[in-house]
Protein backbone atom coordinates (compact mmCIF):
# COMPACT_ATOMS: atom_id res chain seq x y z
CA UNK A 1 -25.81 -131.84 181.28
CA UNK A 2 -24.98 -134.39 178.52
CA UNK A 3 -25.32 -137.13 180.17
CA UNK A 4 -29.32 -136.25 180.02
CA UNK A 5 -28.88 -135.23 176.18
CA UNK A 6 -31.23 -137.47 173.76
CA UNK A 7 -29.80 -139.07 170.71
CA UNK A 8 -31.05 -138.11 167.42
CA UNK A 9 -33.50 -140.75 166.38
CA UNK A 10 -31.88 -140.90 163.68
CA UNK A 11 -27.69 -141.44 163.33
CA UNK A 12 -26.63 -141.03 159.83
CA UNK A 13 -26.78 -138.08 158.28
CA UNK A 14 -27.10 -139.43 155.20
CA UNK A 15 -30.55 -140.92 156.15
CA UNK A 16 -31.78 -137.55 157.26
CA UNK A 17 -31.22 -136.20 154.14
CA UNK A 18 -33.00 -139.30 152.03
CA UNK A 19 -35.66 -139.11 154.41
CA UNK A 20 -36.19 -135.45 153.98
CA UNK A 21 -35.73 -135.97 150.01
CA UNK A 22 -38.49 -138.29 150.37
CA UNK A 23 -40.86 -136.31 152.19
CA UNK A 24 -39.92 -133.53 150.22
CA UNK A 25 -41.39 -135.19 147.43
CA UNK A 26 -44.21 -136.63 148.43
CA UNK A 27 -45.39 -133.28 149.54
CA UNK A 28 -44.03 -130.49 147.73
CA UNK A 29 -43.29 -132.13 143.78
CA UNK A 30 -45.04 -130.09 141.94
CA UNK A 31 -43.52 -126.65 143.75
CA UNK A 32 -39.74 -127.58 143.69
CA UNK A 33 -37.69 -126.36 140.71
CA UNK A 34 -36.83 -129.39 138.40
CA UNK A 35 -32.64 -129.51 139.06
CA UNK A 36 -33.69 -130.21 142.85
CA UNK A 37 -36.18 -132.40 142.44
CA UNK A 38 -34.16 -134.47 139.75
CA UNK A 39 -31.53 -134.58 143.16
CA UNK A 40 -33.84 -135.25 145.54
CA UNK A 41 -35.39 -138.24 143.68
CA UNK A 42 -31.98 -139.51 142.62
CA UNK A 43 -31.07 -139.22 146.52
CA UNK A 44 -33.58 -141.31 147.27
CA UNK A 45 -33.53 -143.95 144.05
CA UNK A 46 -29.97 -144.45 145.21
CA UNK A 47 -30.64 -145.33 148.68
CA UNK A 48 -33.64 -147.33 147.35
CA UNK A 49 -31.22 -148.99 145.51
CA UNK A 50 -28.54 -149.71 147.98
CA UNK A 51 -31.10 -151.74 150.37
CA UNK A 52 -32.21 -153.83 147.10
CA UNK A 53 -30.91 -157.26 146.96
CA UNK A 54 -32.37 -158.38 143.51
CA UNK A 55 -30.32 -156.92 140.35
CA UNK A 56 -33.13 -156.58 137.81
CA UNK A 57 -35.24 -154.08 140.29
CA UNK A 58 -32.13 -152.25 141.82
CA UNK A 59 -31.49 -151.48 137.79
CA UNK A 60 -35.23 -150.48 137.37
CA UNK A 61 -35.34 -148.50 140.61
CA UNK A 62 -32.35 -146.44 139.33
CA UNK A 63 -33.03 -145.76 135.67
CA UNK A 64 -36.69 -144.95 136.63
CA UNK A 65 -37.32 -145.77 132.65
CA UNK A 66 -35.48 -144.19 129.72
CA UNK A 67 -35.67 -140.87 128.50
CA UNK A 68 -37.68 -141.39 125.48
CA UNK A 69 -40.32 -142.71 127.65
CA UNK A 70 -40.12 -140.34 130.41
CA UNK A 71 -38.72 -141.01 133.75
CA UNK A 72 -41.42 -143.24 135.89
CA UNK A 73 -41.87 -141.40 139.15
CA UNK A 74 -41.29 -142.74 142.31
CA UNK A 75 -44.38 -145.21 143.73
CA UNK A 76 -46.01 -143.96 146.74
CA UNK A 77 -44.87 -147.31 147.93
CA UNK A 78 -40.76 -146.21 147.69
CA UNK A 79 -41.45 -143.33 148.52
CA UNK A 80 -43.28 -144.91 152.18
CA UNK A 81 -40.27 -147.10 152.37
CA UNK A 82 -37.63 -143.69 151.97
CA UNK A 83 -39.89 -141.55 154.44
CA UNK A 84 -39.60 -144.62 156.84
CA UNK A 85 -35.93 -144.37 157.35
């Protein structure tokens, strides 16, 4: 019956989807073809972002560097905090 169903553990969809971005990534970056990882890692720069409360890193944490420098990866760190979701 439902009454016995149990709840996702986790509620948002939206999470889900960072969280499996993130895990994607940490696992699998050098195997996934460059337009999805370039959306997975903006999936999860943008929810990295969105729990930021200081300007200067949520700027950082969403540029990633500029393009004549190359794109800075994710740190293992952000990456912890997206697969932690």
């Amino acid at each position: 019956p439902d009454s016995l169903r149990v709840p996702p553990v986790i509620d948002d969809p939206h999470l889900g989807h960072v969280k499996s971005c993130a895990i994607a990534l940490v696992k699998w970056r050098d195997n996934i073809p460059a337009d999805k990882l370039e959306r997975y890692e903006r999936e999860v720069r943008e929810y990295l972002a969105s729990i930021c409360d200081n300007e200067e890193e949520k700027e950082s944490i969403l540029n990633g560097g500029t393009a004549e420098e190359g794109r800075r990866q994710l740190t293992k760190a952000q990456l912890q905090t997206a697969c932690g979701v």
